[in-house]
Protein backbone atom coordinates (compact mmCIF):
# COMPACT_ATOMS: atom_id res chain seq x y z
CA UNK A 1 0.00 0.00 0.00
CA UNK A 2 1.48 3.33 -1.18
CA UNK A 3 2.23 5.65 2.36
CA UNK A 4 -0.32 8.46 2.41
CA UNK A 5 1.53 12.08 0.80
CA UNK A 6 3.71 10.10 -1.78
CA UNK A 7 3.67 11.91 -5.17
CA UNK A 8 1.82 9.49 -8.01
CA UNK A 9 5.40 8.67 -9.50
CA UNK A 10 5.91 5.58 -11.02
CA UNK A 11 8.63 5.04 -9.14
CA UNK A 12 11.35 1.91 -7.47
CA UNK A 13 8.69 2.02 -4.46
CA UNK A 14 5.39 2.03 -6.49
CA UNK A 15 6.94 -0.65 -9.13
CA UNK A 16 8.65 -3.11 -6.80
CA UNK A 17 7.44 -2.75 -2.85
CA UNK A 18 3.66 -0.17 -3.07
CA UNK A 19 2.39 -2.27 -5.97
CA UNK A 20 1.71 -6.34 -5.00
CA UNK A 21 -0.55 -8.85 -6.64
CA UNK A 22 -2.31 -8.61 -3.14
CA UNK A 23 -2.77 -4.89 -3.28
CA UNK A 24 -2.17 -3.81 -6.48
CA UNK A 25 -1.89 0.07 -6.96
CA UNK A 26 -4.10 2.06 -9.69
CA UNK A 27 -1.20 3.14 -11.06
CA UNK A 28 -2.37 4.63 -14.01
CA UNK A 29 -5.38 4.35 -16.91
CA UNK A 30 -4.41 2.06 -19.72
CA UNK A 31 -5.48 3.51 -22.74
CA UNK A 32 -4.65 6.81 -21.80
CA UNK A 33 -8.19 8.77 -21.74
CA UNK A 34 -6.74 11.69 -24.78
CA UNK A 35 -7.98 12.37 -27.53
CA UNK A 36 -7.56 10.45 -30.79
CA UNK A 37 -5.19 13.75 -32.23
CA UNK A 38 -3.25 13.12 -29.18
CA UNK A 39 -3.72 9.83 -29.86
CA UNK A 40 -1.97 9.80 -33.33
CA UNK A 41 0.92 11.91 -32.53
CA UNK A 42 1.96 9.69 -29.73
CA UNK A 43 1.50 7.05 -32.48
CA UNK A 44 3.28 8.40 -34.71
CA UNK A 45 6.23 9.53 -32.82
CA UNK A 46 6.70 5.96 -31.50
CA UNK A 47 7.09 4.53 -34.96
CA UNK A 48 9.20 6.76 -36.20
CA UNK A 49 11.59 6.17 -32.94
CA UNK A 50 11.49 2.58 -33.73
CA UNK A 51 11.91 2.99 -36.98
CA UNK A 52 15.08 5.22 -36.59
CA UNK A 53 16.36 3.67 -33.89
CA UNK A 54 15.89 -0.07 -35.96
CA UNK A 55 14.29 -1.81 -32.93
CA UNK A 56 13.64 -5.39 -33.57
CA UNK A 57 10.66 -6.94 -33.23
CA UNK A 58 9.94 -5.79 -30.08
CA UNK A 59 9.98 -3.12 -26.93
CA UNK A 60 8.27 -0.75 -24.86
CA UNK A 61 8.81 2.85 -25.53
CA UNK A 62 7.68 5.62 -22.27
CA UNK A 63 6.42 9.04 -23.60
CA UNK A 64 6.03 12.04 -21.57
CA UNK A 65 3.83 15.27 -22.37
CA UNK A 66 5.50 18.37 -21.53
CA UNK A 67 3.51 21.27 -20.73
CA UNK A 68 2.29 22.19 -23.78
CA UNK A 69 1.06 18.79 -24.43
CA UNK A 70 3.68 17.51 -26.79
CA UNK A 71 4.76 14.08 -26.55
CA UNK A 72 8.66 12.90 -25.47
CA UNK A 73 10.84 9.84 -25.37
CA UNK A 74 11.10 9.29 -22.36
CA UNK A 75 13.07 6.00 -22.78
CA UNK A 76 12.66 2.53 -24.55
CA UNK A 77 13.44 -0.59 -23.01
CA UNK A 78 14.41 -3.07 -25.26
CA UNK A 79 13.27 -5.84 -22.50
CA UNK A 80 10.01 -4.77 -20.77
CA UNK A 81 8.63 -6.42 -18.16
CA UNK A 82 6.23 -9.53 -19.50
CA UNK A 83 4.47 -10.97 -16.23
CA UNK A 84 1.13 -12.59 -17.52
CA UNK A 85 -0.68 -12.05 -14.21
CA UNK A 86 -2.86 -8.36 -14.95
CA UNK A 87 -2.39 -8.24 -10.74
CA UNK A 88 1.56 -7.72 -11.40
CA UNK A 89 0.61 -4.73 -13.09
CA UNK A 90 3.56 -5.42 -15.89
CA UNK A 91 3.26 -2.53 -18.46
CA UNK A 92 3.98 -4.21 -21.52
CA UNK A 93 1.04 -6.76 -20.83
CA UNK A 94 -1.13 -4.13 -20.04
CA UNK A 95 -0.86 -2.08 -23.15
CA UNK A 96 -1.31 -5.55 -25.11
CA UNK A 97 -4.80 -6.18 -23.20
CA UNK A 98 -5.93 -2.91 -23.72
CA UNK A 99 -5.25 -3.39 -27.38
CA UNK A 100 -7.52 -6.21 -27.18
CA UNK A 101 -4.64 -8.93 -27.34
CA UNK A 102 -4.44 -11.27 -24.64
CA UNK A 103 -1.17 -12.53 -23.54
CA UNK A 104 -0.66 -15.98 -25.41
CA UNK A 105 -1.13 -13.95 -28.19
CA UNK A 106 1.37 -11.18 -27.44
CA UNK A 107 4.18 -13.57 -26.50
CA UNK A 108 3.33 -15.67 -29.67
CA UNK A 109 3.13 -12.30 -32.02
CA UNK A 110 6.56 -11.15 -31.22
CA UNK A 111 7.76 -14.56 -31.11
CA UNK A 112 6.36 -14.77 -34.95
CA UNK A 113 7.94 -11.67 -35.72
CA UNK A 114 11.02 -12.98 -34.83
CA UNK A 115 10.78 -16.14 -36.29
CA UNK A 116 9.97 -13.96 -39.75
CA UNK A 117 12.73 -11.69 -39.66
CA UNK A 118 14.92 -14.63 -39.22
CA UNK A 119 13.43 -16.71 -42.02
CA UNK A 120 11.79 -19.35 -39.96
CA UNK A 121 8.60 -21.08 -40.69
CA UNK A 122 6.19 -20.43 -37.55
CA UNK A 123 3.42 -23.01 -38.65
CA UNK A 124 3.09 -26.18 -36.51
């Protein structure tokens, strides 16, 4: 349980000791409630940073707004967390669920990516 007074930072604390599968926090809303121009430009900025940046086939890129309400990098990380429980709160998950992908299907997506980008054949 977060300690009354705390700022709402996604921080070491919230992630790893506030935030249990017992108690998990409401950490944040995912989607984002913003409007579908918002929307976009978020959107759009990702792809172009993973495009740019020639990410392969997967990772989980943090924007900020700044005060005028234009999108950041914040960071990527190339190996987001991928805990299947929706109680562990695990971000990359989360953003696949509220996509309307459930998680066999995210792990086997970028798995078939992969497997394409290497040449492999993914059917069983």
């Amino acid at each position: 349980m977060k300690p009354e007074g705390v700022k709402p930072i996604y921080s070491y604390e919230a992630k790893w000791i506030w935030d249990t599968p017992d108690n998990p926090l409401e950490i944040f809303v995912c989607p984002a409630k913003i409007d579908k121009a918002l929307k976009h430009e978020i959107e759009a900025v990702c792809k172009e940073t993973f495009k740019v940046l020639d990410i392969k086939d997967w990772c989980r890129i943090d924007v900020r707004l700044d005060a005028s309400g234009n999108p950041y990098i914040l960071e990527l990380n190339p190996l987001p967390g991928i805990l299947p429980d929706p109680k562990n709160n695990s971000c990359f998950p989360k953003a696949a669920r509220a996509s309307g992908m459930d998680y066999n299907k995210l792990i086997n997506t970028v798995l078939d990516i992969a497997c394409k980008r290497y040449g492999l054949n993914t059917t069983i």
